[in-house]
PDB file of N, CA and C in Angstrom:
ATOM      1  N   UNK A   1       0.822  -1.189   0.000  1.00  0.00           N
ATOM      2  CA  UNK A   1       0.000   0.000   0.000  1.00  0.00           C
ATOM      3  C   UNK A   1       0.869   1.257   0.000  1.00  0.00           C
ATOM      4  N   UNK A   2       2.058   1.236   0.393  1.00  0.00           N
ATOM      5  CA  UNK A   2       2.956   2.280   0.766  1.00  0.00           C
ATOM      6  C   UNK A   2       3.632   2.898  -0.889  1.00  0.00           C
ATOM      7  N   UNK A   3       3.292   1.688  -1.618  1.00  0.00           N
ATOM      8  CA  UNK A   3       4.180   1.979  -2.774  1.00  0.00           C
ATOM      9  C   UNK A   3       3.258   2.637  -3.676  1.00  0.00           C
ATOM     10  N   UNK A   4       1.862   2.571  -3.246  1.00  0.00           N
ATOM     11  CA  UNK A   4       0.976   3.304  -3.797  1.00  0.00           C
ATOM     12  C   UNK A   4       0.593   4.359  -4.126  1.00  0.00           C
ATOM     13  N   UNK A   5       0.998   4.721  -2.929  1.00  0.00           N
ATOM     14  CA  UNK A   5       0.798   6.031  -2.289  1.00  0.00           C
ATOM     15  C   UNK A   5       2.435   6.436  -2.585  1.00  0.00           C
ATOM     16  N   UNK A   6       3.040   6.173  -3.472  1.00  0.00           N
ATOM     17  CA  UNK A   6       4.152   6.656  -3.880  1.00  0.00           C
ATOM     18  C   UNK A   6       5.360   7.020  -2.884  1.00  0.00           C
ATOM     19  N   UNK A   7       5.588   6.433  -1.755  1.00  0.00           N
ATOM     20  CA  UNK A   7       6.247   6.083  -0.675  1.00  0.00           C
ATOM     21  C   UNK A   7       7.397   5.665  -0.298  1.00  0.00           C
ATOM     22  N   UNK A   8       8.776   6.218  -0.518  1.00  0.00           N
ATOM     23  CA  UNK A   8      10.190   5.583  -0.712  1.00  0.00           C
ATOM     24  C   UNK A   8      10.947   5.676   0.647  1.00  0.00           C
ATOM     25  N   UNK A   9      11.453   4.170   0.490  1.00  0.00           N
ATOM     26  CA  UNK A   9      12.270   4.734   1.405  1.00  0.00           C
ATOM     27  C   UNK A   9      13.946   4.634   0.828  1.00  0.00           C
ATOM     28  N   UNK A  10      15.081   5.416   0.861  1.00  0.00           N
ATOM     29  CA  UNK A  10      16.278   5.297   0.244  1.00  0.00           C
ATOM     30  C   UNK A  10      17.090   4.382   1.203  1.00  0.00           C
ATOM     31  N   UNK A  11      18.194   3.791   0.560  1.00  0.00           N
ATOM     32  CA  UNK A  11      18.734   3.344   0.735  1.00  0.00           C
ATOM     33  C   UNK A  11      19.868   4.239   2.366  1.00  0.00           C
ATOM     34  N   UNK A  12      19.968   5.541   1.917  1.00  0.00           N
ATOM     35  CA  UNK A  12      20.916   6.521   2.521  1.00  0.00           C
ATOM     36  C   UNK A  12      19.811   6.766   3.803  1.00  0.00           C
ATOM     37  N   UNK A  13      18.345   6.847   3.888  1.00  0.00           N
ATOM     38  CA  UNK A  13      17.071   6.439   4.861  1.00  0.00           C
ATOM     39  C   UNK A  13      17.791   5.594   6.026  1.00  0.00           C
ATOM     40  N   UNK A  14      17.636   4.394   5.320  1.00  0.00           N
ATOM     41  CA  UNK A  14      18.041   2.969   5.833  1.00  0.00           C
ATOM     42  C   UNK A  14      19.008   3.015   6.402  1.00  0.00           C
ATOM     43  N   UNK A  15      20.344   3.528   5.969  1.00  0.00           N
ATOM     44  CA  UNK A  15      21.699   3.350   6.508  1.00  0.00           C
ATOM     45  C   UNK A  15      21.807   4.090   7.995  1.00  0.00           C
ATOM     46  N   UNK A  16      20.801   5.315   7.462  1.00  0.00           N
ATOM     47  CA  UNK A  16      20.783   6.434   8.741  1.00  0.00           C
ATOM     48  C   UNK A  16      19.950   5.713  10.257  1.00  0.00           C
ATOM     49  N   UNK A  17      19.233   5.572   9.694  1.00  0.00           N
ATOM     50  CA  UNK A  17      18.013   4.653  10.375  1.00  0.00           C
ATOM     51  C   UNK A  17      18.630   3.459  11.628  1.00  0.00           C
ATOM     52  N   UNK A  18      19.581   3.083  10.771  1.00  0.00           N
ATOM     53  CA  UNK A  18      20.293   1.727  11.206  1.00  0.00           C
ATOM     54  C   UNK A  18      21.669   2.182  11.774  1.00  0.00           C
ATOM     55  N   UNK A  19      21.797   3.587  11.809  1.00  0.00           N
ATOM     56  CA  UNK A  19      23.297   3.705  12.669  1.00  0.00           C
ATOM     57  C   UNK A  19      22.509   4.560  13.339  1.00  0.00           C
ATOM     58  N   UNK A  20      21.352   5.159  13.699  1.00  0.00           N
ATOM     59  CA  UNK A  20      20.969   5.284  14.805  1.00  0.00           C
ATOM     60  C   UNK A  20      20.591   4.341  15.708  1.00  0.00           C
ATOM     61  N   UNK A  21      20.171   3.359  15.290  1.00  0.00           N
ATOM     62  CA  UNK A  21      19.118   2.324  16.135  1.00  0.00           C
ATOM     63  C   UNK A  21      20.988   1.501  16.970  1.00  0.00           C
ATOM     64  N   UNK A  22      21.994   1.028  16.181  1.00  0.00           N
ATOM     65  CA  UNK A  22      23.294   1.208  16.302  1.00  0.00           C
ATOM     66  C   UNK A  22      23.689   2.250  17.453  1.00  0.00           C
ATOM     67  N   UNK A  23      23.814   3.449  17.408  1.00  0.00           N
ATOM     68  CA  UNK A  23      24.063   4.002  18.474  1.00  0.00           C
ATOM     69  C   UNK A  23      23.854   4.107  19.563  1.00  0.00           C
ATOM     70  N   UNK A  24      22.056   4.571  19.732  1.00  0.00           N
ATOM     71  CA  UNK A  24      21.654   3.669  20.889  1.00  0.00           C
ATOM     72  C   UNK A  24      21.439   2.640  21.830  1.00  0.00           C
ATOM     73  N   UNK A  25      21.752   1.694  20.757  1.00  0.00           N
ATOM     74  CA  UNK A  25      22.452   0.238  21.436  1.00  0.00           C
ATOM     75  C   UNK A  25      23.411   0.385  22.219  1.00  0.00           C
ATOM     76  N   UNK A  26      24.985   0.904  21.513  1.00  0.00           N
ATOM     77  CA  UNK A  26      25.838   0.486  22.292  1.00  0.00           C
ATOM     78  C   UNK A  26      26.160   2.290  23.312  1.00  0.00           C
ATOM     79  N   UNK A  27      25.270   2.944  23.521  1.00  0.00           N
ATOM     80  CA  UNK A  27      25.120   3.882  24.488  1.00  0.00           C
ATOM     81  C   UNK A  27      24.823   3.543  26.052  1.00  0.00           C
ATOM     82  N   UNK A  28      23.941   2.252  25.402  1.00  0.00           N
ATOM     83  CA  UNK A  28      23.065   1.902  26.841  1.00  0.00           C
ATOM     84  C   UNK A  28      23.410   0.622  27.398  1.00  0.00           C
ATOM     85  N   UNK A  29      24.344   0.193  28.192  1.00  0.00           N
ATOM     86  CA  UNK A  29      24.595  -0.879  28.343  1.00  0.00           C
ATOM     87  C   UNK A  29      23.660  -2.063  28.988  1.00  0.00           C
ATOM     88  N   UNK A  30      22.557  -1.562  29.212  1.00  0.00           N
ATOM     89  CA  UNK A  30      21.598  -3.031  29.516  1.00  0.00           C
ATOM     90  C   UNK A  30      20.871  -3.363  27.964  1.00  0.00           C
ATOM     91  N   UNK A  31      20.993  -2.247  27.200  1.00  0.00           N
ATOM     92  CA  UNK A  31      20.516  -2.794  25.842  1.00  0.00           C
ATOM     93  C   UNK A  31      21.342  -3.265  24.935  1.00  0.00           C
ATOM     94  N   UNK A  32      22.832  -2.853  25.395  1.00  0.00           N
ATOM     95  CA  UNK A  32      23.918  -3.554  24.407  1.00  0.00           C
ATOM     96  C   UNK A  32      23.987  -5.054  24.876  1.00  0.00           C
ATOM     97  N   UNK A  33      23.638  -5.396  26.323  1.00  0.00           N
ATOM     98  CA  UNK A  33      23.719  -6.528  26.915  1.00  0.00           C
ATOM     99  C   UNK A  33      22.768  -7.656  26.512  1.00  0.00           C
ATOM    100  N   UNK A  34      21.368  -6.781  26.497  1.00  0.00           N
ATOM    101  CA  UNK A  34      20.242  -7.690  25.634  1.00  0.00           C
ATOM    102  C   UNK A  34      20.492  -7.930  24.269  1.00  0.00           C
ATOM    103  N   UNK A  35      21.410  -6.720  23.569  1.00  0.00           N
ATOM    104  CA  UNK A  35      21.343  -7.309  22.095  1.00  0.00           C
ATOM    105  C   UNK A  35      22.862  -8.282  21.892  1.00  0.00           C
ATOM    106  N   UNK A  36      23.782  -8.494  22.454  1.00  0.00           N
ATOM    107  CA  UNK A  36      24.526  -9.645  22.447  1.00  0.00           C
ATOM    108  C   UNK A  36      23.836 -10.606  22.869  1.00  0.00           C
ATOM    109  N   UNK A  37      22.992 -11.039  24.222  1.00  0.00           N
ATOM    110  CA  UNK A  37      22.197 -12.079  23.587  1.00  0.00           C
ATOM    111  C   UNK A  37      21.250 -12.205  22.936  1.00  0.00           C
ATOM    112  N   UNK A  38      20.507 -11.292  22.372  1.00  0.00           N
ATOM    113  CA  UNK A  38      19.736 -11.486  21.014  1.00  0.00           C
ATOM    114  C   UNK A  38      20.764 -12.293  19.659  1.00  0.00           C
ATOM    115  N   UNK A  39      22.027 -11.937  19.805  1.00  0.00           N
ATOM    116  CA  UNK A  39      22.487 -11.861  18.619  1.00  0.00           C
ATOM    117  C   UNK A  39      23.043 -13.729  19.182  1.00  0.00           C
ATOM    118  N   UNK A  40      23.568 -13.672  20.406  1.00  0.00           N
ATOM    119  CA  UNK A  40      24.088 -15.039  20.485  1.00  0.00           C
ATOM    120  C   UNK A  40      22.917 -15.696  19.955  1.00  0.00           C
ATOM    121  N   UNK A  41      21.409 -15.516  20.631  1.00  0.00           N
ATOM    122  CA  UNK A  41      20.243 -16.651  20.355  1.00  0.00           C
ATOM    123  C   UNK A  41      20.532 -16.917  18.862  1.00  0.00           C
ATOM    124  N   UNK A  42      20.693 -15.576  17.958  1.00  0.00           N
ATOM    125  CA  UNK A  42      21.030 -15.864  16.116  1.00  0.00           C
ATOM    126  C   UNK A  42      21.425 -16.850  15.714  1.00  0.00           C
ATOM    127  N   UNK A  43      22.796 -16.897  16.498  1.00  0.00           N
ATOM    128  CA  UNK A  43      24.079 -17.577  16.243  1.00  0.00           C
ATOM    129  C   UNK A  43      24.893 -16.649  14.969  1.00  0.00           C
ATOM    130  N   UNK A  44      24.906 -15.129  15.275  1.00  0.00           N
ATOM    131  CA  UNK A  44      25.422 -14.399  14.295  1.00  0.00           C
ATOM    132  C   UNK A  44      26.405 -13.126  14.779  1.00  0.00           C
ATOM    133  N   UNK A  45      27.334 -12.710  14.085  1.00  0.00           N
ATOM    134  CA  UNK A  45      28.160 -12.027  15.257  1.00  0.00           C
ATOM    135  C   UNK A  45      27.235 -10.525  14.595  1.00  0.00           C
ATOM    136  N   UNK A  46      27.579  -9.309  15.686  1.00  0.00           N
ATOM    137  CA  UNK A  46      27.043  -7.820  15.235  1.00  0.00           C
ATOM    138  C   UNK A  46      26.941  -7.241  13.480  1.00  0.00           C
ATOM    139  N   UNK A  47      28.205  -8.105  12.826  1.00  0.00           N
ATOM    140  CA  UNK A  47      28.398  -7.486  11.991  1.00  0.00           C
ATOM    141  C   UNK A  47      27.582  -8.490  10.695  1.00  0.00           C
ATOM    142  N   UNK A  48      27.502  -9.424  10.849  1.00  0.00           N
ATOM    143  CA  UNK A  48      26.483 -10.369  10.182  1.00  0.00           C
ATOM    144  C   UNK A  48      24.933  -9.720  10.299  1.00  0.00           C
ATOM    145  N   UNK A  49      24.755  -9.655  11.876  1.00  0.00           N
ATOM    146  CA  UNK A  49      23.394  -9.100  11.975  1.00  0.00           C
ATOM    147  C   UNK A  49      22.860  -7.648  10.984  1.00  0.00           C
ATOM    148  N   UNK A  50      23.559  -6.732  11.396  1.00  0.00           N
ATOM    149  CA  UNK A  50      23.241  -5.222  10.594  1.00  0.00           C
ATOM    150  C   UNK A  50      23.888  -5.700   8.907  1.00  0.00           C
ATOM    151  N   UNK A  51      24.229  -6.266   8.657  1.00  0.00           N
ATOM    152  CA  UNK A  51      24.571  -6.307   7.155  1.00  0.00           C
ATOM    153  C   UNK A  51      23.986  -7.081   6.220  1.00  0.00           C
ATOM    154  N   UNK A  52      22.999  -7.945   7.496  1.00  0.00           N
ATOM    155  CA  UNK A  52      22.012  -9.067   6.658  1.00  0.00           C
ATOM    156  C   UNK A  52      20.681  -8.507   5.463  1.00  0.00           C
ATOM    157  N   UNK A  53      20.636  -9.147   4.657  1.00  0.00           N
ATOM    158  CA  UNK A  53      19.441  -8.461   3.729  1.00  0.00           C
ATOM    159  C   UNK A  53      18.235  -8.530   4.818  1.00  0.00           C
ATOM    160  N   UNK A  54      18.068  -9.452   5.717  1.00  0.00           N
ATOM    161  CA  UNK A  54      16.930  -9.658   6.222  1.00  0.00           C
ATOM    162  C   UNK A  54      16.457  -8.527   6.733  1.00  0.00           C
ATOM    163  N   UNK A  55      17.544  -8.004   7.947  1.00  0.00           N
ATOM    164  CA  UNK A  55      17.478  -6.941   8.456  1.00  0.00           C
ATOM    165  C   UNK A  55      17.475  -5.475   7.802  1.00  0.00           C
ATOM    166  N   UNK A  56      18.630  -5.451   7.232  1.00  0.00           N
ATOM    167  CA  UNK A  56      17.780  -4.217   5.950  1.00  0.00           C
ATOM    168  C   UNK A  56      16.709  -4.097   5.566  1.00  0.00           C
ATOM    169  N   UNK A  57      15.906  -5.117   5.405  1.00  0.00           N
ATOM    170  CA  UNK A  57      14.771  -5.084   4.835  1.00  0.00           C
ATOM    171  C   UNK A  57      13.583  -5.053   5.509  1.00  0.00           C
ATOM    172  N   UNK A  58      13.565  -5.340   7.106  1.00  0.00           N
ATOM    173  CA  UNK A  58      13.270  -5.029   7.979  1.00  0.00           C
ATOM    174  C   UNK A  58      13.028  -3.531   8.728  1.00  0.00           C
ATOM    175  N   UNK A  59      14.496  -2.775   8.443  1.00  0.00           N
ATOM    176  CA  UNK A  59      14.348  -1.881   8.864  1.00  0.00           C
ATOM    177  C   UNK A  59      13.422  -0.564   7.661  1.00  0.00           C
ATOM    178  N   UNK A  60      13.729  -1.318   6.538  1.00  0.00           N
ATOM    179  CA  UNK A  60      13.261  -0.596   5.067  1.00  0.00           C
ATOM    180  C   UNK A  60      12.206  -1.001   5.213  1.00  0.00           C
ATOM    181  N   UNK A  61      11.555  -1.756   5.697  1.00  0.00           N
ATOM    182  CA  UNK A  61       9.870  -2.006   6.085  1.00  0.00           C
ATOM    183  C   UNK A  61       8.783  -0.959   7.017  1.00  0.00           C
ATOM    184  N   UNK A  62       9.953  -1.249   8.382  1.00  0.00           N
ATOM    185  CA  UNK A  62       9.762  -0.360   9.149  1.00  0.00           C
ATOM    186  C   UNK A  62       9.357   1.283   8.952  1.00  0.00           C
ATOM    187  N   UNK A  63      10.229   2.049   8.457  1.00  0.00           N
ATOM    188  CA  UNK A  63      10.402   3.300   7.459  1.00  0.00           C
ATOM    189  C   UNK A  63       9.422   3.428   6.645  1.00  0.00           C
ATOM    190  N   UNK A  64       9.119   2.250   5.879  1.00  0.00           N
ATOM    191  CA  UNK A  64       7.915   2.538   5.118  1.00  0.00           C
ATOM    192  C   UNK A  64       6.639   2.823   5.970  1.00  0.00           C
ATOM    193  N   UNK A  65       6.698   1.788   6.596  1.00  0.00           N
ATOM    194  CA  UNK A  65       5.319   2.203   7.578  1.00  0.00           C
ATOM    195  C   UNK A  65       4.738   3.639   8.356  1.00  0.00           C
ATOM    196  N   UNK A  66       6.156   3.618   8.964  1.00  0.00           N
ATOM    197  CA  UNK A  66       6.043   4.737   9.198  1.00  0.00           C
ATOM    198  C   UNK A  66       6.115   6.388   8.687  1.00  0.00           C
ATOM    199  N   UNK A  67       6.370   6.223   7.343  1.00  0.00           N
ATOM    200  CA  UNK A  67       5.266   7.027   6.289  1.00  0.00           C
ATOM    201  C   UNK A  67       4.411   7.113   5.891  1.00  0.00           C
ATOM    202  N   UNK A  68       3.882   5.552   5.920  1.00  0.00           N
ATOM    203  CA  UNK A  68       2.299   5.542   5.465  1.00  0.00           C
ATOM    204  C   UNK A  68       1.230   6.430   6.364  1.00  0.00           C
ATOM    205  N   UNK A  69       1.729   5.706   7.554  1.00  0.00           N
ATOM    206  CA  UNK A  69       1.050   6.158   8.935  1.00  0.00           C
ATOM    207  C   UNK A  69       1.251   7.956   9.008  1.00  0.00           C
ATOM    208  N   UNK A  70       2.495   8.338   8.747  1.00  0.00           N
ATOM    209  CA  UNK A  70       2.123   9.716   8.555  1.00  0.00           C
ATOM    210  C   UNK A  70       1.806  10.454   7.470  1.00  0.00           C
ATOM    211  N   UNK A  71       1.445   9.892   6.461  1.00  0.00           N
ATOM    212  CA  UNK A  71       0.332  10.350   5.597  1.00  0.00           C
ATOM    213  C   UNK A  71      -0.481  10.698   6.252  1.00  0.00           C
ATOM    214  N   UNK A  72      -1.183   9.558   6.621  1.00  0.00           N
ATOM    215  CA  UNK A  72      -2.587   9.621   7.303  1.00  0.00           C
ATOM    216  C   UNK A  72      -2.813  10.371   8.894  1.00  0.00           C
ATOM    217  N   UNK A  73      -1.149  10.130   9.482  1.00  0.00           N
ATOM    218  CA  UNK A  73      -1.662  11.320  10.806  1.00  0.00           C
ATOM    219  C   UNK A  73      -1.901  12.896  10.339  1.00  0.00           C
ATOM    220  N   UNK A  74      -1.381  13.363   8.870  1.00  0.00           N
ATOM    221  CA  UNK A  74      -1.267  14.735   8.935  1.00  0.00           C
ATOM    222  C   UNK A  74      -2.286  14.848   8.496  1.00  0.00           C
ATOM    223  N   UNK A  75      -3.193  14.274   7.701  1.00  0.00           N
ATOM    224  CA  UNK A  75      -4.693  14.221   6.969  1.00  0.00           C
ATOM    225  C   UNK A  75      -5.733  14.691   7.695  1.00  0.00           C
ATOM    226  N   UNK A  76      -5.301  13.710   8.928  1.00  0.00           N
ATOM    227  CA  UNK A  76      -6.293  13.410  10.045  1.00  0.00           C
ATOM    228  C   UNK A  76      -5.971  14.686  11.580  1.00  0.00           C
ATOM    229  N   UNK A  77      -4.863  14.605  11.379  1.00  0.00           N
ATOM    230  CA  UNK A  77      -4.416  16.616  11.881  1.00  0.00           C
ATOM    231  C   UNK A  77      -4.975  17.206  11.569  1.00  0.00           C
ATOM    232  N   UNK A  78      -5.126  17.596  10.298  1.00  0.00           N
ATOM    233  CA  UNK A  78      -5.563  19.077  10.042  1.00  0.00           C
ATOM    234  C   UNK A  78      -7.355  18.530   9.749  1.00  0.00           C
ATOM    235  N   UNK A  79      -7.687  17.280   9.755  1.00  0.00           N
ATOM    236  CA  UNK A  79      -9.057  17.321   9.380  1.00  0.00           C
ATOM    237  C   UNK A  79      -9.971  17.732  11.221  1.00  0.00           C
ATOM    238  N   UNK A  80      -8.874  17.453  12.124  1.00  0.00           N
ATOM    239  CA  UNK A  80      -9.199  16.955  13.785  1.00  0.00           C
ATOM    240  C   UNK A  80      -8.078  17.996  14.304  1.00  0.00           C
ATOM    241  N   UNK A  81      -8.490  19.534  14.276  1.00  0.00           N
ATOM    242  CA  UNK A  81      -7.025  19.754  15.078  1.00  0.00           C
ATOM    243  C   UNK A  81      -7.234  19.706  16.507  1.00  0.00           C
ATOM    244  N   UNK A  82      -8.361  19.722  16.688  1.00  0.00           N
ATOM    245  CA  UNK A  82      -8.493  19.478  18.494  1.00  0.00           C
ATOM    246  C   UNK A  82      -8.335  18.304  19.316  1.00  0.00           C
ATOM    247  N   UNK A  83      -8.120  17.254  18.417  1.00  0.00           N
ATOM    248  CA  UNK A  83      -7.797  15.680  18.967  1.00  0.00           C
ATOM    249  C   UNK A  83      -6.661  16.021  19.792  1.00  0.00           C
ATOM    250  N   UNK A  84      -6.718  15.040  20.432  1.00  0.00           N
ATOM    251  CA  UNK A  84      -5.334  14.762  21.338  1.00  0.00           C
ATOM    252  C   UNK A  84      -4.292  13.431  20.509  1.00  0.00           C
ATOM    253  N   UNK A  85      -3.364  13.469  20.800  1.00  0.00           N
ATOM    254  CA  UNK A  85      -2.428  12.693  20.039  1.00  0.00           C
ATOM    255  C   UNK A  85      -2.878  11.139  20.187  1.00  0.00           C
ATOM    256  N   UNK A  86      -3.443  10.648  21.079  1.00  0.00           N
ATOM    257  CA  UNK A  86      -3.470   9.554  21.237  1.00  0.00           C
ATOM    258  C   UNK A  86      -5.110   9.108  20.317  1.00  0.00           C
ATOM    259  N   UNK A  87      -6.167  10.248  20.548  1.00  0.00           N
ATOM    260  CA  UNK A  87      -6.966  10.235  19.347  1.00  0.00           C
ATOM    261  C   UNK A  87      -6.722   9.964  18.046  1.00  0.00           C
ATOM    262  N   UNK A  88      -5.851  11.104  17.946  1.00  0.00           N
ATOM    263  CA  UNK A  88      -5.099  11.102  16.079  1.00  0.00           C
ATOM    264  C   UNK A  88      -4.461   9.289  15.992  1.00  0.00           C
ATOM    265  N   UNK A  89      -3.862   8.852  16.740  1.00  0.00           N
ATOM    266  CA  UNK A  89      -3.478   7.639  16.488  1.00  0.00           C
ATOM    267  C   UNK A  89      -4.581   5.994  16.222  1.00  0.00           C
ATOM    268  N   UNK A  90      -5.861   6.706  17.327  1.00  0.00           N
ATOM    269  CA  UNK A  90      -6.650   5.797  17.412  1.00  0.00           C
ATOM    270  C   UNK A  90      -7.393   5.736  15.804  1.00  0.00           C
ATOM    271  N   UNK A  91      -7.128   6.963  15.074  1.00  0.00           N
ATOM    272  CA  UNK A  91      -7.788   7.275  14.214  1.00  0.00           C
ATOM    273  C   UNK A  91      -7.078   6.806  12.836  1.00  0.00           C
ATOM    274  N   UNK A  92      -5.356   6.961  13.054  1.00  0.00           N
ATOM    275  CA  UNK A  92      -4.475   6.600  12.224  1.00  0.00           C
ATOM    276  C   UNK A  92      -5.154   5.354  11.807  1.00  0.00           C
ATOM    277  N   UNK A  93      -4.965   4.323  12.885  1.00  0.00           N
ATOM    278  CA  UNK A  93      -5.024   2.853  13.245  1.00  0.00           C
ATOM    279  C   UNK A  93      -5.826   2.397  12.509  1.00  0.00           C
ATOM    280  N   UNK A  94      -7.014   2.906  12.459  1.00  0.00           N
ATOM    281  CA  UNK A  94      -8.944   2.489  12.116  1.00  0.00           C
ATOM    282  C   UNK A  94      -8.494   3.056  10.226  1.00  0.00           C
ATOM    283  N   UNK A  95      -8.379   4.064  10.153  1.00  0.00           N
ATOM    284  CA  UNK A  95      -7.570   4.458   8.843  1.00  0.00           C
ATOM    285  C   UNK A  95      -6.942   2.908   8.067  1.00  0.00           C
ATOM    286  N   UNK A  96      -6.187   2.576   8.793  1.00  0.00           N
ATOM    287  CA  UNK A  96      -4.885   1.643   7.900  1.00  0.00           C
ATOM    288  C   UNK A  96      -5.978   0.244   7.995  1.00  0.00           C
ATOM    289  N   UNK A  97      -6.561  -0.064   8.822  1.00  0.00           N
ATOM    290  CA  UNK A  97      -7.190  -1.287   9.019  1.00  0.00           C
ATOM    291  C   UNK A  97      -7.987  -1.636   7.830  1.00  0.00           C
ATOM    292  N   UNK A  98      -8.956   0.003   7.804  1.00  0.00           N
ATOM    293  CA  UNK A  98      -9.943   0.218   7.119  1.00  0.00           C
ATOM    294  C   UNK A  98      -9.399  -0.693   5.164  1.00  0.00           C
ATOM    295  N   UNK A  99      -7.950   0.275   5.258  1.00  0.00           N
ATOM    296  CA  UNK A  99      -7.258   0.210   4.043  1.00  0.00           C
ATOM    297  C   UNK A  99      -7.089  -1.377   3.693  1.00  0.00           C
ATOM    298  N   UNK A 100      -6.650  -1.959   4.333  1.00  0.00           N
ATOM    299  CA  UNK A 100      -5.704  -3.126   4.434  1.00  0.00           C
ATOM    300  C   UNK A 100      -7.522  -4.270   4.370  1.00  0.00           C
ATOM    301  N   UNK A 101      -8.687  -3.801   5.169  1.00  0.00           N
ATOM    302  CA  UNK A 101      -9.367  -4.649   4.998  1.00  0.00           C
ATOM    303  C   UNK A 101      -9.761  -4.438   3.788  1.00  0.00           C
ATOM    304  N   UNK A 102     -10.045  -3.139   2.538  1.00  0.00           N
ATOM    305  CA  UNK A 102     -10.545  -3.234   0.914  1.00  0.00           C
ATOM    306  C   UNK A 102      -9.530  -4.540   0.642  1.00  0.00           C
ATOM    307  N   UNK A 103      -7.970  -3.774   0.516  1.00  0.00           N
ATOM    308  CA  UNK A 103      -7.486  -5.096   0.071  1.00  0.00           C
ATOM    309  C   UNK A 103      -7.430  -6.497   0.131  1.00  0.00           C
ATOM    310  N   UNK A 104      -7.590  -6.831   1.360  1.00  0.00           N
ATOM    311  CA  UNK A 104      -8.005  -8.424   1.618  1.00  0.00           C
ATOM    312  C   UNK A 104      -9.359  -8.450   0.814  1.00  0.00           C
ATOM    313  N   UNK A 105     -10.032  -7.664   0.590  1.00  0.00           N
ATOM    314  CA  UNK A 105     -11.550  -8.389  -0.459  1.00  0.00           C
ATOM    315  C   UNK A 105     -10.907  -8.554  -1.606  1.00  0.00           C
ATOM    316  N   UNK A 106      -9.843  -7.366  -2.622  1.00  0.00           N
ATOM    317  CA  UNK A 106      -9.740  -7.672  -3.586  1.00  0.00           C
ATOM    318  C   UNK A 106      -8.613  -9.096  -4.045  1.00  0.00           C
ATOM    319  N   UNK A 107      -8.326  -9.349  -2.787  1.00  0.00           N
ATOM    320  CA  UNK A 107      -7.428 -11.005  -3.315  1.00  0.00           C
ATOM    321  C   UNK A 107      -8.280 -11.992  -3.588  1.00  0.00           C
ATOM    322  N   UNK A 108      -7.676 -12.562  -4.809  1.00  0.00           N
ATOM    323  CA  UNK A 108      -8.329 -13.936  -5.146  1.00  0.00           C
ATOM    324  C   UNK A 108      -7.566 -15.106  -4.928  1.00  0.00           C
ATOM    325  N   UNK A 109      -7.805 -15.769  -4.130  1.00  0.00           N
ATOM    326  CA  UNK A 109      -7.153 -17.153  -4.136  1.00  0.00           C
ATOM    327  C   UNK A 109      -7.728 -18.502  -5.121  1.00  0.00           C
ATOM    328  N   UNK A 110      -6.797 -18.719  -6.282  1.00  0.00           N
ATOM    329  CA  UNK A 110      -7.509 -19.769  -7.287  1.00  0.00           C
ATOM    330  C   UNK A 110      -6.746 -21.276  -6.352  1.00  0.00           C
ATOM    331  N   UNK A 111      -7.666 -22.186  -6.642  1.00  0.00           N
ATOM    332  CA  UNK A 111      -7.406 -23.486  -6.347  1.00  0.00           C
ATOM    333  C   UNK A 111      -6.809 -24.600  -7.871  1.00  0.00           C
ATOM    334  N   UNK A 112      -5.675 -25.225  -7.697  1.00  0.00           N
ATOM    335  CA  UNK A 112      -5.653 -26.266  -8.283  1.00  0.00           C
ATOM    336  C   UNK A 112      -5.570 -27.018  -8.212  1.00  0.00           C
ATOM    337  N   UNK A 113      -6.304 -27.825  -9.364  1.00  0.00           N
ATOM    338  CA  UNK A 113      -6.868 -29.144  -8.928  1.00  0.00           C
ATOM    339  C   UNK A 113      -6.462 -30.496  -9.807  1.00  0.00           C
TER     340      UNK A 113
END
């Protein structure tokens, strides 16, 4: 839906994205502590982890979303400026659901037989 709505995220996005999320890790040492064993559970060292397509693509997921979603919070801003933030979100939410349920009607699943 994100790509629809003409929605990019760059590559130079991603990199930024991911040496922040990076920084804050190793700032905080009970979260650098949880993510060595996150990474032991892997079985992958730090530098496997951030360089994996998986995770790129993960975080390039992420990013997307969170454009979609602010499409629709600024829509819903200026349509609601007296909401409170947690309104605007309840509203985001019902928004994307709304979206995501057209599309589940228009899939067809064929059977073969």
């Amino acid at each position: 839906m994100s790509k629809e709505k003409g929605i990019k995220v760059s590559d130079i996005e991603v990199n930024n994205y991911i040496n922040t999320i990076k920084k804050t890790i190793t700032e905080n040492e009970k979260s650098k502590e949880d993510f060595n064993v996150y990474l032991t559970s892997l079985g992958v060292s730090e530098d496997e982890f951030w360089n994996s397509k998986k995770t790129i693509k993960a975080y390039r997921n992420a990013l997307m979303i969170g454009k979609y979603k602010g499409l629709y919070r600024v829509t819903i801003k200026e349509k609601y400026p007296n909401k409170s933030h947690s309104q605007i979100e309840k509203l985001v939410k019902k928004k994307i659901n709304e979206q995501i349920a057209i599309k589940r009607k228009k899939i067809k699943i064929k059977k073969y037989q």
